[in-house]
C-alpha atoms as a PDB file:
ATOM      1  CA  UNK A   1     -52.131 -47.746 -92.664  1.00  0.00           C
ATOM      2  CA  UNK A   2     -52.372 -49.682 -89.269  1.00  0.00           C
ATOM      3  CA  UNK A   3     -49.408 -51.050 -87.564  1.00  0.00           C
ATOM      4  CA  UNK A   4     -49.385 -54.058 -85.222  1.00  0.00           C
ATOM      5  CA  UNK A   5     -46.699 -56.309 -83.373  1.00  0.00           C
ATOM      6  CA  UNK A   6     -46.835 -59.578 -81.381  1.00  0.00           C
ATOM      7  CA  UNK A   7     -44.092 -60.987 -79.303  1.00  0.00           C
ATOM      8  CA  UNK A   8     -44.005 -64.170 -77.244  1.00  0.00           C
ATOM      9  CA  UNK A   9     -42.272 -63.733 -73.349  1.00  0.00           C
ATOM     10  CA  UNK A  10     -41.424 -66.754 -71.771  1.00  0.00           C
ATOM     11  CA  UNK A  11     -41.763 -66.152 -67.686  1.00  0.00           C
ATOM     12  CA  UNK A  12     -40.211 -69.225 -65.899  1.00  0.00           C
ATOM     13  CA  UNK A  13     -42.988 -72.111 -66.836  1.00  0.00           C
ATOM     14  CA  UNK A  14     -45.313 -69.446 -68.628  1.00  0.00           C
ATOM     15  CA  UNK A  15     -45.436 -68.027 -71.836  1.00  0.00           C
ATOM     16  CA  UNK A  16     -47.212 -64.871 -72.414  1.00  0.00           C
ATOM     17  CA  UNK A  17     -48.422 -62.893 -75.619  1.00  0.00           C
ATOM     18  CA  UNK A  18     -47.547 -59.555 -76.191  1.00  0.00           C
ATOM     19  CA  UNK A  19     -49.853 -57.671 -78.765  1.00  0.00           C
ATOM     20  CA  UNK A  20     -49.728 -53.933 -79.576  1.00  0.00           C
ATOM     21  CA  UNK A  21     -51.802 -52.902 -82.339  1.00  0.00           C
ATOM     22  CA  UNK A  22     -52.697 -49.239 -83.895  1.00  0.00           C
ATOM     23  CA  UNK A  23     -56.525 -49.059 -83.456  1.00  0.00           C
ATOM     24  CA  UNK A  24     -57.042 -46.515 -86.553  1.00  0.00           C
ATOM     25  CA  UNK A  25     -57.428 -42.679 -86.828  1.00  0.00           C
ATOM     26  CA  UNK A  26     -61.457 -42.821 -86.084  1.00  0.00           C
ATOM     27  CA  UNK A  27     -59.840 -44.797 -82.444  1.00  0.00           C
ATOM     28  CA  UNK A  28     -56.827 -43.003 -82.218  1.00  0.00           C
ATOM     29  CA  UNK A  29     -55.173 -45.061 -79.876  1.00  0.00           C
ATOM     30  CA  UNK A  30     -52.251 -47.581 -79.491  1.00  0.00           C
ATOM     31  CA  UNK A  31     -53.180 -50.764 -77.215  1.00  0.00           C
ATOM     32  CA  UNK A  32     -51.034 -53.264 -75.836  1.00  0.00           C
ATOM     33  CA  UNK A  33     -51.976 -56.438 -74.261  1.00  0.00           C
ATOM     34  CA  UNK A  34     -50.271 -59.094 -72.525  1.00  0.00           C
ATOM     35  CA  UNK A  35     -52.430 -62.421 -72.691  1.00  0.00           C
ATOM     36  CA  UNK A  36     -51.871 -65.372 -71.359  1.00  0.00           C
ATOM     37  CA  UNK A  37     -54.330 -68.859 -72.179  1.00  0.00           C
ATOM     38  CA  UNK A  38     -56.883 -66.358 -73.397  1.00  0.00           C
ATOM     39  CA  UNK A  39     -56.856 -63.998 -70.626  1.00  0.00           C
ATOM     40  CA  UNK A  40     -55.803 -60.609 -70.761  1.00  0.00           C
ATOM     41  CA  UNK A  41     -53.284 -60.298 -67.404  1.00  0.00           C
ATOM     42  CA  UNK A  42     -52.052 -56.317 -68.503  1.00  0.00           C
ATOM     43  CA  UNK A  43     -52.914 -54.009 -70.997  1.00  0.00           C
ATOM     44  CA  UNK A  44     -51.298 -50.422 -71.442  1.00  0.00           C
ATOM     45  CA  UNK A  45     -53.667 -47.759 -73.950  1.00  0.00           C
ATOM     46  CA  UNK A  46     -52.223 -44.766 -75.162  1.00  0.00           C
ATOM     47  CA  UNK A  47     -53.591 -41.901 -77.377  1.00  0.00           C
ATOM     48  CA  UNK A  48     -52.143 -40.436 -80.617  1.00  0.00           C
ATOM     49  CA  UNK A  49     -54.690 -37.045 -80.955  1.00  0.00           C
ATOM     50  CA  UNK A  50     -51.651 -35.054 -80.901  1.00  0.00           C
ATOM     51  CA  UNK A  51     -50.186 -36.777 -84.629  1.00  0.00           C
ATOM     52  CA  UNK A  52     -53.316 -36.278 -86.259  1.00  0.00           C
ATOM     53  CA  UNK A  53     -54.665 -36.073 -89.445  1.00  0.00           C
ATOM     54  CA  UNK A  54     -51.972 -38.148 -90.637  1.00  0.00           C
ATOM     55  CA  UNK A  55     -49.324 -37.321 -93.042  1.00  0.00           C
ATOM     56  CA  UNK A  56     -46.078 -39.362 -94.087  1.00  0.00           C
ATOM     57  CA  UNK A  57     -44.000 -37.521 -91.544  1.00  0.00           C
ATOM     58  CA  UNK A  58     -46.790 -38.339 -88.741  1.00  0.00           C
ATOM     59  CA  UNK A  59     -47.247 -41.507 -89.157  1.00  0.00           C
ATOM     60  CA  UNK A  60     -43.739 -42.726 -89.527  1.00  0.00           C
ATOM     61  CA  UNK A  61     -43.723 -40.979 -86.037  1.00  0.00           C
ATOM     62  CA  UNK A  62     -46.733 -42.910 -84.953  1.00  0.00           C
ATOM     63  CA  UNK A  63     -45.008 -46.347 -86.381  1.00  0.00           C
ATOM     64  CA  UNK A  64     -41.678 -45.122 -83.729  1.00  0.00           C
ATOM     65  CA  UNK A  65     -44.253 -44.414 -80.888  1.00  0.00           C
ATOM     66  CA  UNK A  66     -45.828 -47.476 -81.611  1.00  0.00           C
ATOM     67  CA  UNK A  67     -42.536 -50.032 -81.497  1.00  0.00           C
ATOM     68  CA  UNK A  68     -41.579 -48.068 -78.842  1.00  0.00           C
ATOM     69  CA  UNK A  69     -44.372 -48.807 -76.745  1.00  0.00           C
ATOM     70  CA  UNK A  70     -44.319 -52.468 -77.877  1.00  0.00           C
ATOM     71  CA  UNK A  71     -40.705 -52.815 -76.566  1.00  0.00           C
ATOM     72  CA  UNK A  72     -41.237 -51.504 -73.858  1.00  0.00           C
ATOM     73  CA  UNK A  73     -43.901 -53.537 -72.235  1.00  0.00           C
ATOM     74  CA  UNK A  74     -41.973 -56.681 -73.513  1.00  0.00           C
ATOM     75  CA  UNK A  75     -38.890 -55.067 -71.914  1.00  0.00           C
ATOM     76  CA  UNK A  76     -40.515 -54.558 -68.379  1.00  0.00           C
ATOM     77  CA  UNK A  77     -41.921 -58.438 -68.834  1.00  0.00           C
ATOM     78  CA  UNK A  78     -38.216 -59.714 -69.357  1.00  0.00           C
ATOM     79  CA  UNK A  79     -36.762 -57.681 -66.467  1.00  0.00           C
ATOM     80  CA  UNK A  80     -39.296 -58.377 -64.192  1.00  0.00           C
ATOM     81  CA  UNK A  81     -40.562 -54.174 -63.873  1.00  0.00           C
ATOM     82  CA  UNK A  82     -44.221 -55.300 -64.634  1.00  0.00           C
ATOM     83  CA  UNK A  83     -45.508 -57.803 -62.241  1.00  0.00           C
ATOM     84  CA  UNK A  84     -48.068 -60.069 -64.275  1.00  0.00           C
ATOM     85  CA  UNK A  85     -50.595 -62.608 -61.654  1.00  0.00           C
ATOM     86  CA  UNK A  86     -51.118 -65.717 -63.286  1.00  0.00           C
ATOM     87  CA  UNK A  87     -54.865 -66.952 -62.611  1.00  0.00           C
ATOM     88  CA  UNK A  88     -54.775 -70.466 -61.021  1.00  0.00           C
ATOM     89  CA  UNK A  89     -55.502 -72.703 -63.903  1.00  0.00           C
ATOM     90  CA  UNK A  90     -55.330 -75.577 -61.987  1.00  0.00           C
ATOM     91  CA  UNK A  91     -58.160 -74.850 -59.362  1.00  0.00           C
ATOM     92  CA  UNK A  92     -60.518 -73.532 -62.181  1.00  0.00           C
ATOM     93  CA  UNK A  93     -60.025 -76.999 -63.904  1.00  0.00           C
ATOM     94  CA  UNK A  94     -60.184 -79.026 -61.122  1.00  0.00           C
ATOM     95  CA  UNK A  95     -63.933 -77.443 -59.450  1.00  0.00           C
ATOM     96  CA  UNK A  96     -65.719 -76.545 -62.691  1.00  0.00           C
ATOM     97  CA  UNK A  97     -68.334 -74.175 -61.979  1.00  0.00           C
ATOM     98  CA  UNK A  98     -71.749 -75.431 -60.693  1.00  0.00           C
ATOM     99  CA  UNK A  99     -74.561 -75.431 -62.959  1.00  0.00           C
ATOM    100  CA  UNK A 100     -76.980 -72.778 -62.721  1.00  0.00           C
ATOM    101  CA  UNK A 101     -80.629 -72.734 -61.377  1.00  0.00           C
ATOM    102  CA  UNK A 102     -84.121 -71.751 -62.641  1.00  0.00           C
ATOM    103  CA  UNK A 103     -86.600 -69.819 -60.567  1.00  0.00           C
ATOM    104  CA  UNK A 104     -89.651 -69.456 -61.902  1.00  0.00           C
ATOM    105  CA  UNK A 105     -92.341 -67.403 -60.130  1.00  0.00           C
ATOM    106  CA  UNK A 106     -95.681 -70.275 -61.366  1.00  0.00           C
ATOM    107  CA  UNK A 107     -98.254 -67.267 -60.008  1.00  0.00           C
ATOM    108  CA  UNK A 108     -96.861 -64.263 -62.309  1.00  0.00           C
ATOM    109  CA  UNK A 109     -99.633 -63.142 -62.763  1.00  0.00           C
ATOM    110  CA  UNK A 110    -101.918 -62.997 -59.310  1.00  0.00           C
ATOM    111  CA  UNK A 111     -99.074 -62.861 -56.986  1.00  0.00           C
ATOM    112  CA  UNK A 112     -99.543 -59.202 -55.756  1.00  0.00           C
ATOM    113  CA  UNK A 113    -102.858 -58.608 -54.174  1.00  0.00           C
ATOM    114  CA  UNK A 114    -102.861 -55.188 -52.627  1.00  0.00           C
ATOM    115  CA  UNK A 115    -100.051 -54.839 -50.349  1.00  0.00           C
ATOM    116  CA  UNK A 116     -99.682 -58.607 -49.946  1.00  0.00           C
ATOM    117  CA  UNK A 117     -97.403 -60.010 -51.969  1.00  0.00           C
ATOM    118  CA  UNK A 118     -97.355 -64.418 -52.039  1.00  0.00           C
ATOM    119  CA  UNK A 119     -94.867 -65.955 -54.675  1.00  0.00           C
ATOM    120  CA  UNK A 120     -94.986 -69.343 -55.735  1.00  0.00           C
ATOM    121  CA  UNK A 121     -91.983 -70.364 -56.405  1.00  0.00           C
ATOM    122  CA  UNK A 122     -90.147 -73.787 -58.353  1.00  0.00           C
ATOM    123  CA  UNK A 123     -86.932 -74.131 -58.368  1.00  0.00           C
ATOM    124  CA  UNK A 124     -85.021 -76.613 -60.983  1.00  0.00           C
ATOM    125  CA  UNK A 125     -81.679 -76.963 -61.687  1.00  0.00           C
ATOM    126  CA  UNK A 126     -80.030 -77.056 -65.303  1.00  0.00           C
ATOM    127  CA  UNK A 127     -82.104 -80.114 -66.730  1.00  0.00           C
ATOM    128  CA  UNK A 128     -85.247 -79.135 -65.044  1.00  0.00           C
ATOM    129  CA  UNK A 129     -85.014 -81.485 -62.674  1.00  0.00           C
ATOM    130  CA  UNK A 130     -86.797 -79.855 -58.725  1.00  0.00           C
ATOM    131  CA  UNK A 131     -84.517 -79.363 -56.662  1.00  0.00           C
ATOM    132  CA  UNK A 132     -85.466 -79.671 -52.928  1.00  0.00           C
ATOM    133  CA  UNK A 133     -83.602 -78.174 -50.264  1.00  0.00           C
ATOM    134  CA  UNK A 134     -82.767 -74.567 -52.174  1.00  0.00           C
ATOM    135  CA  UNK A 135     -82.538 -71.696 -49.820  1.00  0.00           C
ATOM    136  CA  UNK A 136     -84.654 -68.896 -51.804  1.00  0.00           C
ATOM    137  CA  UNK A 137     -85.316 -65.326 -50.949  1.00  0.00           C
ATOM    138  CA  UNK A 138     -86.276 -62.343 -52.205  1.00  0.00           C
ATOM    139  CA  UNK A 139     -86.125 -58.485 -52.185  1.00  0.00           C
ATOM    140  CA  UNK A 140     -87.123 -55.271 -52.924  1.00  0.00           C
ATOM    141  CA  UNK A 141     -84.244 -53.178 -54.943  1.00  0.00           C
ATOM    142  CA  UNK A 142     -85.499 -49.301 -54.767  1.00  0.00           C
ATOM    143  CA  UNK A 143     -87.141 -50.062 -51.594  1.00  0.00           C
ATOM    144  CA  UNK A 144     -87.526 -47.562 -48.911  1.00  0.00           C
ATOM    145  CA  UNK A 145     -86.243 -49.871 -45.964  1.00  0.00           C
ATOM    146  CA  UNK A 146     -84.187 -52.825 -47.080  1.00  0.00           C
ATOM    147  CA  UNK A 147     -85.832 -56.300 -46.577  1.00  0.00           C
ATOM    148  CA  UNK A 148     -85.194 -59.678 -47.370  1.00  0.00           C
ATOM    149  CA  UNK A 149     -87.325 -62.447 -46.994  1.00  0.00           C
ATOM    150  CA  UNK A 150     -86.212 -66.160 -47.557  1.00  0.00           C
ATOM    151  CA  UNK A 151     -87.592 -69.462 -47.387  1.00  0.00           C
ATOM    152  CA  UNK A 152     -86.145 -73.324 -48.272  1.00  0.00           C
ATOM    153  CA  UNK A 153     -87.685 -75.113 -51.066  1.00  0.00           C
ATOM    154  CA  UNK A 154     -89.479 -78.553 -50.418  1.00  0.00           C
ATOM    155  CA  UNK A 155     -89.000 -81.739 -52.280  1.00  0.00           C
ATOM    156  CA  UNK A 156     -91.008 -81.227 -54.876  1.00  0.00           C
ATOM    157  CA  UNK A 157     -88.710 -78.099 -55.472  1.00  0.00           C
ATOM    158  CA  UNK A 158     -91.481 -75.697 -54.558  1.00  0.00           C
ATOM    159  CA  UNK A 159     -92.012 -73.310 -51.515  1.00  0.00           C
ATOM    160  CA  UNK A 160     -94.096 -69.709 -50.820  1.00  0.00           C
ATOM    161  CA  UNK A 161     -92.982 -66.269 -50.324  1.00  0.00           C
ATOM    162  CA  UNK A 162     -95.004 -64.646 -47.848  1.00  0.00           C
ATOM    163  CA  UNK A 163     -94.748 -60.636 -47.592  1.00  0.00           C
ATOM    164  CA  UNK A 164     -96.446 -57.172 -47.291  1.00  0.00           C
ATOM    165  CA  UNK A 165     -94.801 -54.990 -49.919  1.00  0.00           C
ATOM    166  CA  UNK A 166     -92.549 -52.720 -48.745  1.00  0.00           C
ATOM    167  CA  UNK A 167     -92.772 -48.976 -49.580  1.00  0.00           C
ATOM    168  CA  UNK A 168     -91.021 -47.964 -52.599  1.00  0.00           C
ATOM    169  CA  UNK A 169     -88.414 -45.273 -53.044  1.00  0.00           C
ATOM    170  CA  UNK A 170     -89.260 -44.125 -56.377  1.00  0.00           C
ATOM    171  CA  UNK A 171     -91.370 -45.070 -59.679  1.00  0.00           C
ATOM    172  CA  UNK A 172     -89.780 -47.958 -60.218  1.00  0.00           C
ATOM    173  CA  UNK A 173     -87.890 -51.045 -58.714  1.00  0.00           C
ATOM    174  CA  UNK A 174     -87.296 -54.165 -59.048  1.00  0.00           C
ATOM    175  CA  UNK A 175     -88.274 -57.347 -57.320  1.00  0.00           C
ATOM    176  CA  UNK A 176     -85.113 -59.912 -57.211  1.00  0.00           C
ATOM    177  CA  UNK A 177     -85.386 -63.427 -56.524  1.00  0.00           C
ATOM    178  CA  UNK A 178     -82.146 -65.702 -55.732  1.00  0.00           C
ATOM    179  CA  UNK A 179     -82.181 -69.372 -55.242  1.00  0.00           C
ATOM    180  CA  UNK A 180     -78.941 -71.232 -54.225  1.00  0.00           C
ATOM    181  CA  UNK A 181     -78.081 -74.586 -53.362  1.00  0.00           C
ATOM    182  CA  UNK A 182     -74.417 -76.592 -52.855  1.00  0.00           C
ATOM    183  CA  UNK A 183     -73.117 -73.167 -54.686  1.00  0.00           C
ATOM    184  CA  UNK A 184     -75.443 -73.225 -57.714  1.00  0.00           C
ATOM    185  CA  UNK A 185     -77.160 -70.026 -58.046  1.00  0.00           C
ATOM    186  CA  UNK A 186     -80.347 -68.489 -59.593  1.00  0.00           C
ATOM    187  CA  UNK A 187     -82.007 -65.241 -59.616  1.00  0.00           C
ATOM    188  CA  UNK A 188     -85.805 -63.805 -61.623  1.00  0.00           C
ATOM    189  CA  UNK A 189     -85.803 -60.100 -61.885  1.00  0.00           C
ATOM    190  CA  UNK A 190     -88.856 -58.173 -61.772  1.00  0.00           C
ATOM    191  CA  UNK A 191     -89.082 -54.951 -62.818  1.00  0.00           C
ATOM    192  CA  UNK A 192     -92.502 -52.669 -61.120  1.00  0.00           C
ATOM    193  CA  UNK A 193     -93.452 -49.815 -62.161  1.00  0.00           C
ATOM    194  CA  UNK A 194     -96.066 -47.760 -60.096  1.00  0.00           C
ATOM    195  CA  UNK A 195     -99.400 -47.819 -61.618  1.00  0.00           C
ATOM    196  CA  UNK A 196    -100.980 -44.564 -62.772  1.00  0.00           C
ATOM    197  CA  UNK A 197    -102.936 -42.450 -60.423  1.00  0.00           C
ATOM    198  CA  UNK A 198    -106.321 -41.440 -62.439  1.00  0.00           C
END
């Protein structure tokens, strides 16, 4: 049988929902959360391996352990013992996060030619509108030396990448490409994988 309570703490302005729940014998654990608006600000897990397989006597134990836990949290809300930080609603509501862009690499296919690489880039922003001005740039993750290389978008949303590849570390890495603008971000992962020697 699983046991569960759920108490409501009211912190000056704030109210906050305490949940403690017993996650079942294949879990074996009792979790207790403190949300607040959807958020989880605390949460407290502890095991109950030592009660188990379950019998009458054990789990009216693990019921005890359980409310026990439960009150406590709710008792060290009250009192002040557990420090909760409150995310700031207000600035979340007020600058709603920036919609996302699209990079799209329009030479997939031919951009690596030996060494040199040459991406074509467009970059659009949520409706698929080109969006001029983006500062793009890209690098080589699993690269020997780290390097970036960047280059601004013109107003056609377009611009070129211009590189010789840089030695890899291992088998495989991965080409990243990031695009930002006014705090909108985009990024196109690659992943390369070194091609058979015959």
């Amino acid at each position: 049988m699983l046991f569960g309570h759920n108490s409501n703490v009211t912190i000056g302005v704030d109210t906050v929902h305490v949940q403690t729940e017993d996650r079942g014998v294949n879990h074996a654990f009792i979790d207790t959360t403190v949300h607040w608006k959807g958020r989880v600000l605390h949460r407290l897990t502890n095991d109950y391996v030592d009660l188990l397989p379950l019998d009458a006597e054990r789990e009216n134990a693990l019921k005890a352990r359980l409310d026990d836990q439960h009150r406590a949290v709710v008792e060290e809300i009250r009192s002040g013992a557990l420090k909760l930080a409150f995310p700031p609603a207000a600035v979340t509501e007020m600058h709603p996060a920036p919609p996302a862009l699209q990079v799209v690499l329009v030479n997939s296919k031919t951009w690596l030619t030996g060494k040199q690489a040459t991406l074509r880039l467009l970059v659009t922003d949520a409706a698929g509108k080109a969006v001029a001005g983006a500062q793009t740039k890209a690098r080589l993750e699993g690269a020997e030396i780290p390097a970036e290389f960047t280059a601004s978008t013109g107003s056609e949303g377009f611009t070129t990448l211009q590189f010789e590849m840089p030695k890899r570390n291992g088998p495989e890495v991965t080409l990243v490409i990031e695009a930002s603008r006014d705090g909108a971000k985009g990024q196109l992962r690659l992943q390369l994988r070194a091609k058979p020697r015959l």
